[in-house]
PDB file of N, CA and C in Angstrom:
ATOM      1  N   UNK A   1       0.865  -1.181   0.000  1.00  0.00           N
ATOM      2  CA  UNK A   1       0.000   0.000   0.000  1.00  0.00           C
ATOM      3  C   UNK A   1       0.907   1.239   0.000  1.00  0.00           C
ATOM      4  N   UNK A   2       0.832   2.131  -0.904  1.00  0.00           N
ATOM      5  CA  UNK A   2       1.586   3.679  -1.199  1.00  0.00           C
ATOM      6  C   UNK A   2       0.744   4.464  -0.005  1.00  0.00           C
ATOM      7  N   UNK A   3       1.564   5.554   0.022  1.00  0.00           N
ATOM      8  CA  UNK A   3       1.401   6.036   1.109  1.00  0.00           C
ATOM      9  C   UNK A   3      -0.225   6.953   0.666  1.00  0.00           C
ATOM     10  N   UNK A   4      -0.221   7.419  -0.388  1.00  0.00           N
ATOM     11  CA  UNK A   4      -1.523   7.742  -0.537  1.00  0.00           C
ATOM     12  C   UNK A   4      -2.929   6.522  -0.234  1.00  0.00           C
ATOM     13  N   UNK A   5      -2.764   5.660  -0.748  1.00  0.00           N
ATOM     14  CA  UNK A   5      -3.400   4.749  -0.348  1.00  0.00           C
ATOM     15  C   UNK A   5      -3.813   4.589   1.668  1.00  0.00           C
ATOM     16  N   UNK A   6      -2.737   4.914   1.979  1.00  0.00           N
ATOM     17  CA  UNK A   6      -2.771   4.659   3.305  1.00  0.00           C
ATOM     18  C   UNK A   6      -3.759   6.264   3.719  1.00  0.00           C
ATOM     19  N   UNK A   7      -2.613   7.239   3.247  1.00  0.00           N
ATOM     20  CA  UNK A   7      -3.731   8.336   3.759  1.00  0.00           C
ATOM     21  C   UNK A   7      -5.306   8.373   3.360  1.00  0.00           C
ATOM     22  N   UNK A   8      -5.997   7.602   1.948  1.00  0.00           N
ATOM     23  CA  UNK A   8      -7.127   7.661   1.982  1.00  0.00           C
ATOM     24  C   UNK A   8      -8.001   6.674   3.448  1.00  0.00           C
ATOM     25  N   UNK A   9      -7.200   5.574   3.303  1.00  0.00           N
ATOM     26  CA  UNK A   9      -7.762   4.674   4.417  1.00  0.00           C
ATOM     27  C   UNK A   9      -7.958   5.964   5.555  1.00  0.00           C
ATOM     28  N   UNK A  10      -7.047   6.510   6.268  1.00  0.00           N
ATOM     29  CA  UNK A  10      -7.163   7.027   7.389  1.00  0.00           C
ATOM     30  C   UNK A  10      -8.417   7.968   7.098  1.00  0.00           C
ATOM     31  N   UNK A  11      -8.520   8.612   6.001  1.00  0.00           N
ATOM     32  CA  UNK A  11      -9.482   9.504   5.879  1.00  0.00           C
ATOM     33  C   UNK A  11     -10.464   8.861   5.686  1.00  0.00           C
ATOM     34  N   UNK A  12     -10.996   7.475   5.514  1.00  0.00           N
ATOM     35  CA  UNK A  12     -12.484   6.648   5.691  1.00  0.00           C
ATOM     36  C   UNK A  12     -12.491   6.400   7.211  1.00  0.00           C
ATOM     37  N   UNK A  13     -11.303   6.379   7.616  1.00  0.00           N
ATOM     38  CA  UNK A  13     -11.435   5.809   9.484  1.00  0.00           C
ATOM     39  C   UNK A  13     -11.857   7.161  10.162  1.00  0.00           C
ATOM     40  N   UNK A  14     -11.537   8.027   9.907  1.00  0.00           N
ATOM     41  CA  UNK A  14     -11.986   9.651  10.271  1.00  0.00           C
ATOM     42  C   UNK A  14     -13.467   9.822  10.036  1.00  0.00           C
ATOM     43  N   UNK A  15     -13.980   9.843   8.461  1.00  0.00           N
ATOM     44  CA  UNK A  15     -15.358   9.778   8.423  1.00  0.00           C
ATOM     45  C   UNK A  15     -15.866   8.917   9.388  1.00  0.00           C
ATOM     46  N   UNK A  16     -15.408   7.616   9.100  1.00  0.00           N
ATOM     47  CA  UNK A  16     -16.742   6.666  10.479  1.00  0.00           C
ATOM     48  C   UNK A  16     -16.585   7.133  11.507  1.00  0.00           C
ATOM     49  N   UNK A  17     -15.571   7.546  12.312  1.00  0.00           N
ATOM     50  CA  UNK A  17     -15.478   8.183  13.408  1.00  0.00           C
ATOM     51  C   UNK A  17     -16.079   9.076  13.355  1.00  0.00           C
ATOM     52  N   UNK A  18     -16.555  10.222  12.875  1.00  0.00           N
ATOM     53  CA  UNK A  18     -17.378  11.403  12.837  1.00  0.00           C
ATOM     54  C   UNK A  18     -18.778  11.094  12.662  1.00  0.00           C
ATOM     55  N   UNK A  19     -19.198  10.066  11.989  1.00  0.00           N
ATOM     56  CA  UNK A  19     -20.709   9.382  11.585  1.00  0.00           C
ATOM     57  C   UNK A  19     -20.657   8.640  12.594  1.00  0.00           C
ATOM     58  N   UNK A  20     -20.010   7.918  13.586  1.00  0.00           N
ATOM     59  CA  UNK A  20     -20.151   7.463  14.744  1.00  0.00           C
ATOM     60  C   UNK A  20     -20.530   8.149  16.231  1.00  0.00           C
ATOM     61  N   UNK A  21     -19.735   9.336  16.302  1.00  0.00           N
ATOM     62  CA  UNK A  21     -20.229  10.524  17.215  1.00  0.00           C
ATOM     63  C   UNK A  21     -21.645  10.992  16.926  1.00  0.00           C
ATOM     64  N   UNK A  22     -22.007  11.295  15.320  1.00  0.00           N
ATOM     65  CA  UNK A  22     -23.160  12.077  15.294  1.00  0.00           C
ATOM     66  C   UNK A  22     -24.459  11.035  15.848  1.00  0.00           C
ATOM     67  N   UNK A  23     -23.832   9.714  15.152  1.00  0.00           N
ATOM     68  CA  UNK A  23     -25.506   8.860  15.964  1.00  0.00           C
ATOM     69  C   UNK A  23     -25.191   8.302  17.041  1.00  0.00           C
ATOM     70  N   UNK A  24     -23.835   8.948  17.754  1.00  0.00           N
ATOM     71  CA  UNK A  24     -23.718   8.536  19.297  1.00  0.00           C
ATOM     72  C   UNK A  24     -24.587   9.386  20.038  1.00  0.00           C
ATOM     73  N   UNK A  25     -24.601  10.982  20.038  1.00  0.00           N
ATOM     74  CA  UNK A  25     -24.941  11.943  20.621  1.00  0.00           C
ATOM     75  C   UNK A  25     -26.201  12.861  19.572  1.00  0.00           C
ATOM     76  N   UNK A  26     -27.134  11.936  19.412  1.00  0.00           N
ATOM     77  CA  UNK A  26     -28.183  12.206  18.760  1.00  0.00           C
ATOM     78  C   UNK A  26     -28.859  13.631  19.753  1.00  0.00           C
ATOM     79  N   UNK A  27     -29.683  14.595  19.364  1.00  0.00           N
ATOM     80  CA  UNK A  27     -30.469  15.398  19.905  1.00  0.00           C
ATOM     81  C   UNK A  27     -31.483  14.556  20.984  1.00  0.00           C
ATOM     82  N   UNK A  28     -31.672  13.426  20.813  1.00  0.00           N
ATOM     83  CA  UNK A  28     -32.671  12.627  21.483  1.00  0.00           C
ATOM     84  C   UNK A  28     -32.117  12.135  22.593  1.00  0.00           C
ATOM     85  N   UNK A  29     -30.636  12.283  22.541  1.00  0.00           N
ATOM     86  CA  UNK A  29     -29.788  11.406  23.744  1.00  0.00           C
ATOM     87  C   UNK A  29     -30.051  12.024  25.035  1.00  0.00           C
ATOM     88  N   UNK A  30     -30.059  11.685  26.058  1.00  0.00           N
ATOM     89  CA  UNK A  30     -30.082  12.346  27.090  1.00  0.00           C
ATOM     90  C   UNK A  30     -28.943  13.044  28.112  1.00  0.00           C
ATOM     91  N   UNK A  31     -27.878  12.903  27.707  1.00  0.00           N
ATOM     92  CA  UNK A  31     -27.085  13.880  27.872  1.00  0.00           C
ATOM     93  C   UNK A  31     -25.991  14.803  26.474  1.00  0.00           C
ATOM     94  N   UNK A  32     -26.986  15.221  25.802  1.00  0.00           N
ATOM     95  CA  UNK A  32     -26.711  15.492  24.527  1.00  0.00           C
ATOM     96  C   UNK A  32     -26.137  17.040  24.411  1.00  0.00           C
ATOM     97  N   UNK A  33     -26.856  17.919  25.587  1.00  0.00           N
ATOM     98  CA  UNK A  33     -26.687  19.180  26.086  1.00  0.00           C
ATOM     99  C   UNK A  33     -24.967  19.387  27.041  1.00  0.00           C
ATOM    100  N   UNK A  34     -25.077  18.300  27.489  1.00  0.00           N
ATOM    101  CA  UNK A  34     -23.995  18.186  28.646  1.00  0.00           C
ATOM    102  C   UNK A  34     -22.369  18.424  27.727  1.00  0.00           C
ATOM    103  N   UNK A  35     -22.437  17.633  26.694  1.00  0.00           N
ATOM    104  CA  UNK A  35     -21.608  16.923  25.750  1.00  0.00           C
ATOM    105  C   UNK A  35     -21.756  17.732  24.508  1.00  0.00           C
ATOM    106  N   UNK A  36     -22.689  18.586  24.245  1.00  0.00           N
ATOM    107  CA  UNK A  36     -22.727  18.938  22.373  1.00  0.00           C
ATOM    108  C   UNK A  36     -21.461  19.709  22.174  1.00  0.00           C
ATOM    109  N   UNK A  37     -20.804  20.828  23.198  1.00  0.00           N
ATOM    110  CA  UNK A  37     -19.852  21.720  22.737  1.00  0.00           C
ATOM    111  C   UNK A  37     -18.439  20.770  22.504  1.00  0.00           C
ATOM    112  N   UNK A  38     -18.568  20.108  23.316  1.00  0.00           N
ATOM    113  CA  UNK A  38     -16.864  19.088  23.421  1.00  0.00           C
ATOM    114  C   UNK A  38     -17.042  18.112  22.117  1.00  0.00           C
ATOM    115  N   UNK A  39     -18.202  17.170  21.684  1.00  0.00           N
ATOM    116  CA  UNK A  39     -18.572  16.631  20.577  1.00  0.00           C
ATOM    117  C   UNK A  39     -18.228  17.290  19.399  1.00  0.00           C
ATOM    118  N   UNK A  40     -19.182  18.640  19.596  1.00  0.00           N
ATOM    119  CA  UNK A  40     -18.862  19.683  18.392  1.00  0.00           C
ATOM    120  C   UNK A  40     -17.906  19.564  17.841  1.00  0.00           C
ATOM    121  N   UNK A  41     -16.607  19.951  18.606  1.00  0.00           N
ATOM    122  CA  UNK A  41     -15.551  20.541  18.525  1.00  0.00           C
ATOM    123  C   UNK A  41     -15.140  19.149  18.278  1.00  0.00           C
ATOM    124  N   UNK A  42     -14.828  17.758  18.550  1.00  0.00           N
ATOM    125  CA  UNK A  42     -14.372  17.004  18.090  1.00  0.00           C
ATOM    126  C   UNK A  42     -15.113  16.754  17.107  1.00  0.00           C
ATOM    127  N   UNK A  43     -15.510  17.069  16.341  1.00  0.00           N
ATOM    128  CA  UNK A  43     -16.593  16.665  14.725  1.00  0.00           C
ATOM    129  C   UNK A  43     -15.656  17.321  13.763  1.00  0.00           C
ATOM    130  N   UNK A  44     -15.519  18.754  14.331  1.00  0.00           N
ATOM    131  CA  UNK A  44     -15.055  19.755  13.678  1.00  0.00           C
ATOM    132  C   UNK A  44     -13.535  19.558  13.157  1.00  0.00           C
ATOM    133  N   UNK A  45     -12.400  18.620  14.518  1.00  0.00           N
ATOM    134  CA  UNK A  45     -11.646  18.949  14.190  1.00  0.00           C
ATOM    135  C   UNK A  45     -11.242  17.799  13.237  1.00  0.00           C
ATOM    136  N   UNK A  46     -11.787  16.470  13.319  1.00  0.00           N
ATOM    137  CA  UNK A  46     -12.173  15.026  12.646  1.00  0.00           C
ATOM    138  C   UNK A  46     -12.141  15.760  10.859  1.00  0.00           C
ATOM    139  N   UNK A  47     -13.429  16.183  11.199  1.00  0.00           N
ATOM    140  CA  UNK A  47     -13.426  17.076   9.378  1.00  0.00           C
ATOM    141  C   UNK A  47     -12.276  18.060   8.837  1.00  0.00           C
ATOM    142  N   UNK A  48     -12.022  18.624  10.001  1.00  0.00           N
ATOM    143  CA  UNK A  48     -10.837  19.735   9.197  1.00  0.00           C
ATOM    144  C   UNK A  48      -9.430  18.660   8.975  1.00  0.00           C
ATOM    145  N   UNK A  49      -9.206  17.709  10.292  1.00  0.00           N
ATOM    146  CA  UNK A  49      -7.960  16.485   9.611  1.00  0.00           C
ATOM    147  C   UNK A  49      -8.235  15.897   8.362  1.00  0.00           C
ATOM    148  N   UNK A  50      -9.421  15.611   7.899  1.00  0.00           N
ATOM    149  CA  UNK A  50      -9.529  14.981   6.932  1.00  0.00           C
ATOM    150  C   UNK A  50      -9.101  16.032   5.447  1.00  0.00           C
ATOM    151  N   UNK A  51      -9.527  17.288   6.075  1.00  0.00           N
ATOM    152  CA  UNK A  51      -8.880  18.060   4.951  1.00  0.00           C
ATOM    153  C   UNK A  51      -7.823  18.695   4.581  1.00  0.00           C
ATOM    154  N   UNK A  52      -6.913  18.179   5.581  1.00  0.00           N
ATOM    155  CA  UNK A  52      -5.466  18.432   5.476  1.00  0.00           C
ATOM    156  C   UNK A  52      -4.803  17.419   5.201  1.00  0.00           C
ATOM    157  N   UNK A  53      -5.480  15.969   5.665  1.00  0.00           N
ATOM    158  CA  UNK A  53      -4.729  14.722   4.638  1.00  0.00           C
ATOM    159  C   UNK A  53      -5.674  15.169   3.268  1.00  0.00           C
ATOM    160  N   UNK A  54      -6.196  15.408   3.106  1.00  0.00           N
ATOM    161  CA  UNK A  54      -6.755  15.881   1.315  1.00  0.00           C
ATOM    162  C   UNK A  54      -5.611  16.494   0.778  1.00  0.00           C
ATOM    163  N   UNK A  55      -5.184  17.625   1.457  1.00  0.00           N
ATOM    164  CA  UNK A  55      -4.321  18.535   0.572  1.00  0.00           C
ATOM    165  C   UNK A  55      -3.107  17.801   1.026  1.00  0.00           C
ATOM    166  N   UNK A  56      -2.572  16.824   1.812  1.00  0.00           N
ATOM    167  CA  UNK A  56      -1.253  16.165   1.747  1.00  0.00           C
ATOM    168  C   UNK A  56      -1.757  15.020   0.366  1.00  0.00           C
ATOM    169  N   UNK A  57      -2.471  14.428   0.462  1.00  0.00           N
ATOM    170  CA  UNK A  57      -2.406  13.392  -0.582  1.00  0.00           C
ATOM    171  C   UNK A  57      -2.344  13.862  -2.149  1.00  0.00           C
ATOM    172  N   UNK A  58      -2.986  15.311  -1.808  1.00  0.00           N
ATOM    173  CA  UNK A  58      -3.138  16.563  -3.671  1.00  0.00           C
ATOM    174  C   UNK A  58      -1.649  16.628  -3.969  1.00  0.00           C
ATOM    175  N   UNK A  59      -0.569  17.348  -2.432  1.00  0.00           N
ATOM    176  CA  UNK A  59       0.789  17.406  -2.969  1.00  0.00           C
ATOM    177  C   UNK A  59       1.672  15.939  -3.543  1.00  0.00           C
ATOM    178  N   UNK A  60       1.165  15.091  -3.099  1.00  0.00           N
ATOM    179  CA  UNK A  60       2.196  14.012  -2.864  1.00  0.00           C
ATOM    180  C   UNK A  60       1.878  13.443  -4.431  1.00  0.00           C
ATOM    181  N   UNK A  61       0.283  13.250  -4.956  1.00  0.00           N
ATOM    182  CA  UNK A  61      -0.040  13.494  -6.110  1.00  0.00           C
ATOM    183  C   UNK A  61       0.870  14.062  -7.307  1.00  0.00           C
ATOM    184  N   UNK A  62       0.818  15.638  -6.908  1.00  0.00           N
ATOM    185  CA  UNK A  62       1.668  16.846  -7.887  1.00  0.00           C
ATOM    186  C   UNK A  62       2.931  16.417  -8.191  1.00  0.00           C
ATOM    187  N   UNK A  63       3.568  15.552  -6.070  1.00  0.00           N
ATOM    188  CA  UNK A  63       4.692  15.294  -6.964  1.00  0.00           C
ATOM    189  C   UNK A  63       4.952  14.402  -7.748  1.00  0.00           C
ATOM    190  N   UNK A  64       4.589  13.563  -7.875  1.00  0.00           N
ATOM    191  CA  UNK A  64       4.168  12.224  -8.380  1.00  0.00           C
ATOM    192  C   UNK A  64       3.933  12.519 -10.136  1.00  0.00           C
ATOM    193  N   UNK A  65       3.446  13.350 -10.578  1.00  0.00           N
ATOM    194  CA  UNK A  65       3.064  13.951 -11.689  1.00  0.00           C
ATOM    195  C   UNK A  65       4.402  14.754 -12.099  1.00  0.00           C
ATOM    196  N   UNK A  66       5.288  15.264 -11.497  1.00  0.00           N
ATOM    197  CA  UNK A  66       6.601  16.277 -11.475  1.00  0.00           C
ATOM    198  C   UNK A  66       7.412  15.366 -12.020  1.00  0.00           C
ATOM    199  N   UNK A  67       7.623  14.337 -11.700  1.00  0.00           N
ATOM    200  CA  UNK A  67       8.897  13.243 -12.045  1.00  0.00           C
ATOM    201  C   UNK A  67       8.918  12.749 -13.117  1.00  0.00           C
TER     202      UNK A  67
END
């Protein structure tokens, strides 16, 4: 497995992890209030990693295309 390969994997293990929180801490949950800001913020930062292995896997791409 190339290392891009590997970074997409991590970025499917990131999504389920983020689709795992959201139907962990449903609005219906009962401590959903207690938990939404700390959740939040781990959703948030789950999605923004995923978009910085995006733009590592775009360069590694470019270079890949350079040679």
């Amino acid at each position: 497995m190339d290392d891009i390969q590997k970074l997409i994997a991590i970025q499917e293990e990131l999504k389920q992890i983020g689709e795992r929180l959201g139907e962990l801490f449903t609005t219906n949950h009962p401590r959903c209030m207690d938990v939404f800001e700390d959740i939040g913020a781990a959703g948030y930062y789950i999605q923004e990693a995923g978009y910085r292995l995006e733009a590592a896997k775009r360069t590694l791409q470019d270079d890949g295309e350079e040679t």
